[in-house]
PDB file of N, CA and C in Angstrom:
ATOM      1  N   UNK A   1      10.999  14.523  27.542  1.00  0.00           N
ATOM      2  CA  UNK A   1      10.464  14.541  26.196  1.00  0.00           C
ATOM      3  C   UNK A   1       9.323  13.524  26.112  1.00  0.00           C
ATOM      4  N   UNK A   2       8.235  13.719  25.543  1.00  0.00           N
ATOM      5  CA  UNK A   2       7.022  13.391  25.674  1.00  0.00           C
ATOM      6  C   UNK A   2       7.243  12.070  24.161  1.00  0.00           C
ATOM      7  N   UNK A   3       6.328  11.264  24.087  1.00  0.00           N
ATOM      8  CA  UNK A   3       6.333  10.812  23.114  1.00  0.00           C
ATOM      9  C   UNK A   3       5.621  11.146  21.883  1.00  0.00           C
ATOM     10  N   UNK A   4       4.905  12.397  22.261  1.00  0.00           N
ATOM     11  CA  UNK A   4       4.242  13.089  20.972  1.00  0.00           C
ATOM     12  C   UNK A   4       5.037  13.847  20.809  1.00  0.00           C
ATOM     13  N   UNK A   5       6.221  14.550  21.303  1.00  0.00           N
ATOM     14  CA  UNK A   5       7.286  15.379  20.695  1.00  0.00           C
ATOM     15  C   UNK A   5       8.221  14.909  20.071  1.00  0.00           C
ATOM     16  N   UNK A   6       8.409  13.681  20.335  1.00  0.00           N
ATOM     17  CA  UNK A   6       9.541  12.206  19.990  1.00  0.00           C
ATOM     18  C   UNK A   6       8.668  12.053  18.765  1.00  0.00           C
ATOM     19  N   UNK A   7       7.557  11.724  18.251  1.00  0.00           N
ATOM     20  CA  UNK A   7       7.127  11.435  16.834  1.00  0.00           C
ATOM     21  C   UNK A   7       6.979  12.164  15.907  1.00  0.00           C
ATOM     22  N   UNK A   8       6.829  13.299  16.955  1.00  0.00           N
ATOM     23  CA  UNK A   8       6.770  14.822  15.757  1.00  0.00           C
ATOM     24  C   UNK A   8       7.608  14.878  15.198  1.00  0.00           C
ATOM     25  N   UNK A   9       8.872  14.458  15.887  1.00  0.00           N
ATOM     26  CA  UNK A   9      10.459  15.477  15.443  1.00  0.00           C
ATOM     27  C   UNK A   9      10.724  14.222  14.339  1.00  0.00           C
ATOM     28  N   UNK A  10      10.190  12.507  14.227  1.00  0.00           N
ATOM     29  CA  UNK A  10      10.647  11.695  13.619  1.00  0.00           C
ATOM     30  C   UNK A  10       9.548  11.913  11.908  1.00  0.00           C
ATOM     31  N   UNK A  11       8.621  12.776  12.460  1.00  0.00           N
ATOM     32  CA  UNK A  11       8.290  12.701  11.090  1.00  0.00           C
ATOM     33  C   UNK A  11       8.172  13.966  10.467  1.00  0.00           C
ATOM     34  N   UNK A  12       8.785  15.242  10.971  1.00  0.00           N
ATOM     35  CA  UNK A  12       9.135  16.280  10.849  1.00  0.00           C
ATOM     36  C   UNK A  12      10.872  15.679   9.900  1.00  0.00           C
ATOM     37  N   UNK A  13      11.620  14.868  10.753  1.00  0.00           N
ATOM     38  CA  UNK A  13      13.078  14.490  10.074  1.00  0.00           C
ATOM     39  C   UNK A  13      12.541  13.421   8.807  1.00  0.00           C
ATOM     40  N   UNK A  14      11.700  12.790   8.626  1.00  0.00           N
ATOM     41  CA  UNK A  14      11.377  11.985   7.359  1.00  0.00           C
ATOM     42  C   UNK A  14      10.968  12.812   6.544  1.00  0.00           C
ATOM     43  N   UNK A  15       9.973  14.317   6.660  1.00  0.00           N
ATOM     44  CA  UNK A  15       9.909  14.758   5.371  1.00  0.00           C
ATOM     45  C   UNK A  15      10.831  15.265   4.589  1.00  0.00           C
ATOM     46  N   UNK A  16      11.232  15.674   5.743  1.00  0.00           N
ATOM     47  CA  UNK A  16      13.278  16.732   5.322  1.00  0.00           C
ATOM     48  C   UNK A  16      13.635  15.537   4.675  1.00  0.00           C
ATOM     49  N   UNK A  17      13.893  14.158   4.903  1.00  0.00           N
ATOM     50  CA  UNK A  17      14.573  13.123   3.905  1.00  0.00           C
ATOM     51  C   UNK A  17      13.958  13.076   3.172  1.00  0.00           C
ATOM     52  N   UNK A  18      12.383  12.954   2.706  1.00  0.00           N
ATOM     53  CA  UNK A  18      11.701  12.876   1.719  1.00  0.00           C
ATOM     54  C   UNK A  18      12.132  14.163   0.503  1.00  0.00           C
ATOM     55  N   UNK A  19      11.946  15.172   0.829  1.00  0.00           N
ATOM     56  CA  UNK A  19      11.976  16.171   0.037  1.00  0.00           C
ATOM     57  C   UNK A  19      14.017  16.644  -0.415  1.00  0.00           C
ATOM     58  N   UNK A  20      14.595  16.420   0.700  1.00  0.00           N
ATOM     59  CA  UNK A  20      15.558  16.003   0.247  1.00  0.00           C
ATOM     60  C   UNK A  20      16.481  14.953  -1.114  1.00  0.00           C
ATOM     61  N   UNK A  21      16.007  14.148  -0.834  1.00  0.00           N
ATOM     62  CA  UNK A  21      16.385  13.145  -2.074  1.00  0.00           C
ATOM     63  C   UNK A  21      15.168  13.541  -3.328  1.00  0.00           C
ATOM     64  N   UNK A  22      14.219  14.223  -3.262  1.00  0.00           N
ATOM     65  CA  UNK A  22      13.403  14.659  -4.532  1.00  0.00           C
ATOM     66  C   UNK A  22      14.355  15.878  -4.919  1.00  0.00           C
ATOM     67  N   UNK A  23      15.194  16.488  -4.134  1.00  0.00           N
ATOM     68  CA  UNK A  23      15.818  17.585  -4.638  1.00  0.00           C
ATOM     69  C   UNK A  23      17.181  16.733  -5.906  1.00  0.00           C
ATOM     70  N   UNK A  24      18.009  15.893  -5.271  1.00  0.00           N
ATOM     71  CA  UNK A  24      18.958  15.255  -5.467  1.00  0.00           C
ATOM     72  C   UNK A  24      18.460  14.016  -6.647  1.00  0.00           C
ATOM     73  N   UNK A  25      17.313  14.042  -6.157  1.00  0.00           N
ATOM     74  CA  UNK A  25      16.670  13.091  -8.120  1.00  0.00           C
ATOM     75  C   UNK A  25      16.357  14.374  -9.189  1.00  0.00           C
ATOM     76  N   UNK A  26      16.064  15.488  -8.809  1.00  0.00           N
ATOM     77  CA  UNK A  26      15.964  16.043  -9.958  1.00  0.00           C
ATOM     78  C   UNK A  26      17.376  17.544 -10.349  1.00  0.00           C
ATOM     79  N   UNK A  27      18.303  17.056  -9.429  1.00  0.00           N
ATOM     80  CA  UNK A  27      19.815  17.730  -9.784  1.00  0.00           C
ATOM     81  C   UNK A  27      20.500  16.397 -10.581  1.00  0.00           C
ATOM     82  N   UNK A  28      20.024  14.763 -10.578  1.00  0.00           N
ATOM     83  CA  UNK A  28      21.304  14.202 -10.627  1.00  0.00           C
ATOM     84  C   UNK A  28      20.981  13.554 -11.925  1.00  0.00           C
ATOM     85  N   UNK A  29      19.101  13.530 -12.634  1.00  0.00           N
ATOM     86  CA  UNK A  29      18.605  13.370 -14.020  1.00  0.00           C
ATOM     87  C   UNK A  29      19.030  13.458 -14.772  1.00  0.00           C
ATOM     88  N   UNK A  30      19.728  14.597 -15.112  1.00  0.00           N
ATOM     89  CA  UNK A  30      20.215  14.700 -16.131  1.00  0.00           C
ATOM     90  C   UNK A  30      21.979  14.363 -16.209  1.00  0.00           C
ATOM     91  N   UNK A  31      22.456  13.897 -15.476  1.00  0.00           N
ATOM     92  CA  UNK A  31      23.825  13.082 -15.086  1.00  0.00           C
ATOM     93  C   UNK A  31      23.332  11.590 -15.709  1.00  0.00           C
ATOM     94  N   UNK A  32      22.518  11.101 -15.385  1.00  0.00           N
ATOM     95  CA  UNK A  32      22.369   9.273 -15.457  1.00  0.00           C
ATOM     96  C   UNK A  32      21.435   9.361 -17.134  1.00  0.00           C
ATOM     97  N   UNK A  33      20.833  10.577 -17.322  1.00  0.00           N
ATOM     98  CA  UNK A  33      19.810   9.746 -18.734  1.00  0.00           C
ATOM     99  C   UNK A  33      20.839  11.210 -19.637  1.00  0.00           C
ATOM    100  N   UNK A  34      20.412  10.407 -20.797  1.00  0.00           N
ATOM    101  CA  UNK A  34      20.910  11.568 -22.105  1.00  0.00           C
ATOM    102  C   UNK A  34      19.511  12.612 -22.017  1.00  0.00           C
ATOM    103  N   UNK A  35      19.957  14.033 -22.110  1.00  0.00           N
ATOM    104  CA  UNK A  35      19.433  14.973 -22.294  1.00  0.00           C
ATOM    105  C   UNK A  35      18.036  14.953 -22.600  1.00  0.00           C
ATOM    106  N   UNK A  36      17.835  14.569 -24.034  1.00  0.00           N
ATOM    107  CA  UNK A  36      17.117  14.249 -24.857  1.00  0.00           C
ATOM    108  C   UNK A  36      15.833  13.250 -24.271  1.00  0.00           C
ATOM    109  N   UNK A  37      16.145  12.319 -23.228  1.00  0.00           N
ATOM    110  CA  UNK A  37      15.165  11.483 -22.591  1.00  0.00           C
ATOM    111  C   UNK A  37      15.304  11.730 -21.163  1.00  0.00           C
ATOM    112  N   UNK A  38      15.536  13.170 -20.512  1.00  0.00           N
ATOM    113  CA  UNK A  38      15.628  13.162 -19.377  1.00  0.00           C
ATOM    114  C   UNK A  38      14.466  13.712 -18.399  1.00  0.00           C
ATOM    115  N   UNK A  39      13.448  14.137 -19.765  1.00  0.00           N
ATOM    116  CA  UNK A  39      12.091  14.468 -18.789  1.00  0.00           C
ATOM    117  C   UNK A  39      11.008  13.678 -19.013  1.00  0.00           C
ATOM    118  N   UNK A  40      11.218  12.275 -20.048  1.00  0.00           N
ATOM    119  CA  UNK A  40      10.682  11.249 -19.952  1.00  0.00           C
ATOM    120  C   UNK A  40      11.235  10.256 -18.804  1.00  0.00           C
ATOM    121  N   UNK A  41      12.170  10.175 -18.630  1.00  0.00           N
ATOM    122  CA  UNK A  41      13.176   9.250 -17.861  1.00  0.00           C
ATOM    123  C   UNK A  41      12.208   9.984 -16.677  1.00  0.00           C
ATOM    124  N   UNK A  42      12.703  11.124 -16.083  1.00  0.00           N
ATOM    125  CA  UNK A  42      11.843  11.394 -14.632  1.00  0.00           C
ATOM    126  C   UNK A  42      10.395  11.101 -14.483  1.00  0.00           C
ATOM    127  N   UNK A  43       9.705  11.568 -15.530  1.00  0.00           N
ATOM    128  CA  UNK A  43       8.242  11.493 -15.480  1.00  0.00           C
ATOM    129  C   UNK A  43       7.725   9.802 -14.990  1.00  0.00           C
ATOM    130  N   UNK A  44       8.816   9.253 -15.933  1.00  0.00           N
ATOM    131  CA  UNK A  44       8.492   7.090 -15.736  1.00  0.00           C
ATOM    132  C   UNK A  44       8.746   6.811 -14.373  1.00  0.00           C
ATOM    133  N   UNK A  45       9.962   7.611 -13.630  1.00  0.00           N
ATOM    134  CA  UNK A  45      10.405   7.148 -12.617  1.00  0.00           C
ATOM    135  C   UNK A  45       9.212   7.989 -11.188  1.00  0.00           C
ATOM    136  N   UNK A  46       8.586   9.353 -11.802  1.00  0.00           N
ATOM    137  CA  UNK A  46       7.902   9.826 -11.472  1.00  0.00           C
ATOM    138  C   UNK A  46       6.249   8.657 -11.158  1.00  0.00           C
ATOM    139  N   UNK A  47       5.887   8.439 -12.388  1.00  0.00           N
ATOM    140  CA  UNK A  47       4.710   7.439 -12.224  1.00  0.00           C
ATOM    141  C   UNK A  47       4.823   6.704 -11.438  1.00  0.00           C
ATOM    142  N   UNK A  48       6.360   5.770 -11.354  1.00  0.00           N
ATOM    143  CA  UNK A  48       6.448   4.706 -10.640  1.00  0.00           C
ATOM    144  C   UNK A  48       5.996   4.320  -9.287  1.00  0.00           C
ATOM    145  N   UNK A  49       6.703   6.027  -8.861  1.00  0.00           N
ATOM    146  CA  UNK A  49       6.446   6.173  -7.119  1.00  0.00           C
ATOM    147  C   UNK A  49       5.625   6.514  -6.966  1.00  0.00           C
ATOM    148  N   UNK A  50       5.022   6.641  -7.942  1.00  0.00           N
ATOM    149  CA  UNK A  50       3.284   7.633  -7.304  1.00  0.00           C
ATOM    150  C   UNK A  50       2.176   6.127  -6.983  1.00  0.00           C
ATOM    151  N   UNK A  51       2.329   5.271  -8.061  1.00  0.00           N
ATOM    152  CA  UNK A  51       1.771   3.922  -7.951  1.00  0.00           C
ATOM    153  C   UNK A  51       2.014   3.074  -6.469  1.00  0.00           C
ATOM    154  N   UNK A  52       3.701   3.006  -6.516  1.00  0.00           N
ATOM    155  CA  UNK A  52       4.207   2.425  -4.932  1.00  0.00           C
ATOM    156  C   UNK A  52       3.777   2.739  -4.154  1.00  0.00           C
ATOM    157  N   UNK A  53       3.314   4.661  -3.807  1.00  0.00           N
ATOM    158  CA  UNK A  53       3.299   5.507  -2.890  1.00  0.00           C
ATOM    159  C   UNK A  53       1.381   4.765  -2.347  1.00  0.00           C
ATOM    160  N   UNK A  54       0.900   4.837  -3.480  1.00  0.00           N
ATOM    161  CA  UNK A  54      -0.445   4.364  -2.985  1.00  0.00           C
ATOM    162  C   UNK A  54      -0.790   3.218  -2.214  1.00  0.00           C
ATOM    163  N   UNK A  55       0.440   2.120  -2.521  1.00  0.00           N
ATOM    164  CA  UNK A  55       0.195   0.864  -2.066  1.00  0.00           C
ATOM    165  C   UNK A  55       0.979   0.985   0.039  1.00  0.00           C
ATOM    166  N   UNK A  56       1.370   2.239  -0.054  1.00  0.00           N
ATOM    167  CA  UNK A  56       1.523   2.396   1.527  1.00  0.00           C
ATOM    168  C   UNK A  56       0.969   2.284   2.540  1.00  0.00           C
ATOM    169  N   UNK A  57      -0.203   2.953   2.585  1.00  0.00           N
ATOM    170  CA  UNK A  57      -1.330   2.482   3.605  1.00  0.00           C
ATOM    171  C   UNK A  57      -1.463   1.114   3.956  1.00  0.00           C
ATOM    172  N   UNK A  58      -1.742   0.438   2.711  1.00  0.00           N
ATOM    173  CA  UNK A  58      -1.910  -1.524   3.036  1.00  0.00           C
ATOM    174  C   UNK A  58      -0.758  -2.170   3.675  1.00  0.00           C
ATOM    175  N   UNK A  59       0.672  -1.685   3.051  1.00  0.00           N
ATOM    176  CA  UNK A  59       1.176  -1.869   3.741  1.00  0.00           C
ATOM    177  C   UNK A  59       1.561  -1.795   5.081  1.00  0.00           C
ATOM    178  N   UNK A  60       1.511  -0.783   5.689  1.00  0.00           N
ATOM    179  CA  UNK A  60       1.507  -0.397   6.868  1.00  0.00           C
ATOM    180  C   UNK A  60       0.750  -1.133   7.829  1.00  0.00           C
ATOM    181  N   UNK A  61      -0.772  -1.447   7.386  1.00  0.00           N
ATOM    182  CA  UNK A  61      -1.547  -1.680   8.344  1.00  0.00           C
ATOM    183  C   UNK A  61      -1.248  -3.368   8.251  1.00  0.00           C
ATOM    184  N   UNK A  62      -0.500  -3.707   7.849  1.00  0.00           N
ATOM    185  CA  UNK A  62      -0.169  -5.270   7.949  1.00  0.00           C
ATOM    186  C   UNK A  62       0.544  -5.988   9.100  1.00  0.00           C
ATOM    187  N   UNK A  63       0.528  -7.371   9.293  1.00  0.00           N
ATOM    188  CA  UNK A  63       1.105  -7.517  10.755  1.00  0.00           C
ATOM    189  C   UNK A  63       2.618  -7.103  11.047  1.00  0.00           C
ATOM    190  N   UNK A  64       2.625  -6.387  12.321  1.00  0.00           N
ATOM    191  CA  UNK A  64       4.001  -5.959  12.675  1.00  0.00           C
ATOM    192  C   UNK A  64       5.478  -6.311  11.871  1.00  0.00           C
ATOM    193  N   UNK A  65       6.017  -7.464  12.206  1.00  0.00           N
ATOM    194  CA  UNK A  65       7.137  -7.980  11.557  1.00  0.00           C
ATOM    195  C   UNK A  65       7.115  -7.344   9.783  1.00  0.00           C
ATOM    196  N   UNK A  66       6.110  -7.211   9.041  1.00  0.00           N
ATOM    197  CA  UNK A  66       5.515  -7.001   7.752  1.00  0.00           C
ATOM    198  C   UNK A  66       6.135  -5.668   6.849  1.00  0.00           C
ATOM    199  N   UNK A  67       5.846  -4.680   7.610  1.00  0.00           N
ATOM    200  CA  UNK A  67       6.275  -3.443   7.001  1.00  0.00           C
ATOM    201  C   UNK A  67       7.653  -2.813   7.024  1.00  0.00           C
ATOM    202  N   UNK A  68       8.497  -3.684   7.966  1.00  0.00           N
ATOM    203  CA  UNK A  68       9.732  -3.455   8.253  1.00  0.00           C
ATOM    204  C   UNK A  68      10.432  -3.998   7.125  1.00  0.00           C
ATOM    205  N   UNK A  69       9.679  -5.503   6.845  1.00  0.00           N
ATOM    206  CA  UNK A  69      10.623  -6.589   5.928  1.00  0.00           C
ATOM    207  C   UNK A  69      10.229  -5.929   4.516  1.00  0.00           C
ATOM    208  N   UNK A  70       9.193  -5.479   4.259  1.00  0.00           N
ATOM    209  CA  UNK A  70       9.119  -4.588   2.923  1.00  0.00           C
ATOM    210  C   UNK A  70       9.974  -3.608   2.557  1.00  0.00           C
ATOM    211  N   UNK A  71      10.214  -2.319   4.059  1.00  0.00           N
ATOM    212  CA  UNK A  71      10.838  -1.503   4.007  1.00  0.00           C
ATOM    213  C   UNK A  71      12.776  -2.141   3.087  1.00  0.00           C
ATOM    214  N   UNK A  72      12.967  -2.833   3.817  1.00  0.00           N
ATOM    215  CA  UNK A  72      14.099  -3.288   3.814  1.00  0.00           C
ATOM    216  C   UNK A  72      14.323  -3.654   2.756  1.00  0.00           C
ATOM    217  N   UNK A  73      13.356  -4.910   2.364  1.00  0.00           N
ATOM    218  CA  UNK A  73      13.697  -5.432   0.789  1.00  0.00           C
ATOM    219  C   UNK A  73      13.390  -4.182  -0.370  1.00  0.00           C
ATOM    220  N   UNK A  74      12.565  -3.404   0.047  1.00  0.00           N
ATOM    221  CA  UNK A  74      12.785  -2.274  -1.033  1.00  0.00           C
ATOM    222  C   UNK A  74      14.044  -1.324  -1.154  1.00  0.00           C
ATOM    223  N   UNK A  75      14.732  -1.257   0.334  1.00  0.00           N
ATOM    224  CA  UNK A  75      15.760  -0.288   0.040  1.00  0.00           C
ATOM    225  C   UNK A  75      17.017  -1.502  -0.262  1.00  0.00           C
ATOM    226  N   UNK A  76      16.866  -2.196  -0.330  1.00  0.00           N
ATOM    227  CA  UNK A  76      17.628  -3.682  -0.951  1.00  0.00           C
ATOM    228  C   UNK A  76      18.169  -3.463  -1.926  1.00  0.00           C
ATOM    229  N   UNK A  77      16.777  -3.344  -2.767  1.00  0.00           N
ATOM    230  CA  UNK A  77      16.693  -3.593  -4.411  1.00  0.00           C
ATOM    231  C   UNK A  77      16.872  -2.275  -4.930  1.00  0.00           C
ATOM    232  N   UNK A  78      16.775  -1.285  -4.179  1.00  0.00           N
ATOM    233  CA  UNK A  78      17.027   0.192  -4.240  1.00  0.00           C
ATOM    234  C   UNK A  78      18.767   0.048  -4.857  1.00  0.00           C
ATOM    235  N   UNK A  79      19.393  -0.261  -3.380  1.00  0.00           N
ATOM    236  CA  UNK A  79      20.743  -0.207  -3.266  1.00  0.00           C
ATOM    237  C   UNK A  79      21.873  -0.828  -4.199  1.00  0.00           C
ATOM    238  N   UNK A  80      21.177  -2.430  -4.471  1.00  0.00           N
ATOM    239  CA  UNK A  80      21.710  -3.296  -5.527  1.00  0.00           C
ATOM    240  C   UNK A  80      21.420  -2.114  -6.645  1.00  0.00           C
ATOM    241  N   UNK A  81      20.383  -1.609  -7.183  1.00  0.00           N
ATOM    242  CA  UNK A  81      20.515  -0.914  -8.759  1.00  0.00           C
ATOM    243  C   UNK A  81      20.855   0.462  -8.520  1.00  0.00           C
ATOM    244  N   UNK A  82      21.378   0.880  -7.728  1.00  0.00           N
ATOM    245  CA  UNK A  82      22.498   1.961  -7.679  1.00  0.00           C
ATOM    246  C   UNK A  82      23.550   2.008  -8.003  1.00  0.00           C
ATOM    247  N   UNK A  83      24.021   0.721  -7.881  1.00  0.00           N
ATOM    248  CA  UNK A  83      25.389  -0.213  -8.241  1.00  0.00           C
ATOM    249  C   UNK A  83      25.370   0.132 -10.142  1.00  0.00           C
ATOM    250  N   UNK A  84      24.411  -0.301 -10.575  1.00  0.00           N
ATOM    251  CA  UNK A  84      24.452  -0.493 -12.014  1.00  0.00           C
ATOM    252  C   UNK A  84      24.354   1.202 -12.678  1.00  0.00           C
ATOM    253  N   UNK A  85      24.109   2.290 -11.759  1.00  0.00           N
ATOM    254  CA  UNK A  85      23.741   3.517 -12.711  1.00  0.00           C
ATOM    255  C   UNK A  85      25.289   3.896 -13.137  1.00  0.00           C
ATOM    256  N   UNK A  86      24.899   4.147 -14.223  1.00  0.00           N
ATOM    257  CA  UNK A  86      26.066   4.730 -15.076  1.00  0.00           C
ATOM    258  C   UNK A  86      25.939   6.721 -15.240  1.00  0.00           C
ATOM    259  N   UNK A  87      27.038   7.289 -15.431  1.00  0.00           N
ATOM    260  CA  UNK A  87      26.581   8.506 -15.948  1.00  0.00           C
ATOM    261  C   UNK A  87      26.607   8.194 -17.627  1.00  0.00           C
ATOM    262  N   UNK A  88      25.762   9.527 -17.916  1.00  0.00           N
ATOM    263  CA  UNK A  88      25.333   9.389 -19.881  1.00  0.00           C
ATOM    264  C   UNK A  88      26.824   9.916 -20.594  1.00  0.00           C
ATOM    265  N   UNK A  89      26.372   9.392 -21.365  1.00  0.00           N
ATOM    266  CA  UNK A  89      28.152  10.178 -22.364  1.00  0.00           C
ATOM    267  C   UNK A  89      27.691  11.061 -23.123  1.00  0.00           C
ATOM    268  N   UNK A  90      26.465  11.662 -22.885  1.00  0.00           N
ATOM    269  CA  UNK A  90      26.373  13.028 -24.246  1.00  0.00           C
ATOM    270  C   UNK A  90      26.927  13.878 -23.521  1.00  0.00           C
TER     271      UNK A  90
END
């Protein structure tokens, strides 16, 4: 196995996770927000990542050790406020 077939298949398996969990944020919306604010609730959470998403490139091209420790502390702070979601009571 070549190492251009080895990167293909790793970012061939990241979009499948990417598009994956966009499936599972917009089945699980309307579980965590009330009805009523659940296509504002996505749209905010929508903006959010679109803003983050831009700041990727810079990141990336930063020194080695750099983009890993971002990665991490973001799925950190990810993980800690997963803890806090509640489902809605309507």
């Amino acid at each position: 196995m070549t190492n251009n077939l080895l990167v293909a298949s790793f970012v061939l398996l990241a979009k499948f996770g990417a598009s994956m969990t966009m499936c599972v944020c917009q089945i699980a919306t309307p579980w965590i927000f009330p009805t009523t604010l659940c296509g504002t609730a996505f749209g905010i959470c929508n903006l959010f990542g679109r803003f983050t998403q831009a700041g990727g490139p810079i990141i990336a091209e930063l020194e080695i050790p750099l983009p890993m420790e971002f990665f991490t502390g973001f799925c950190i702070v990810a993980l800690i406020g997963s803890f806090f979601i509640k489902p809605s009571q309507e």
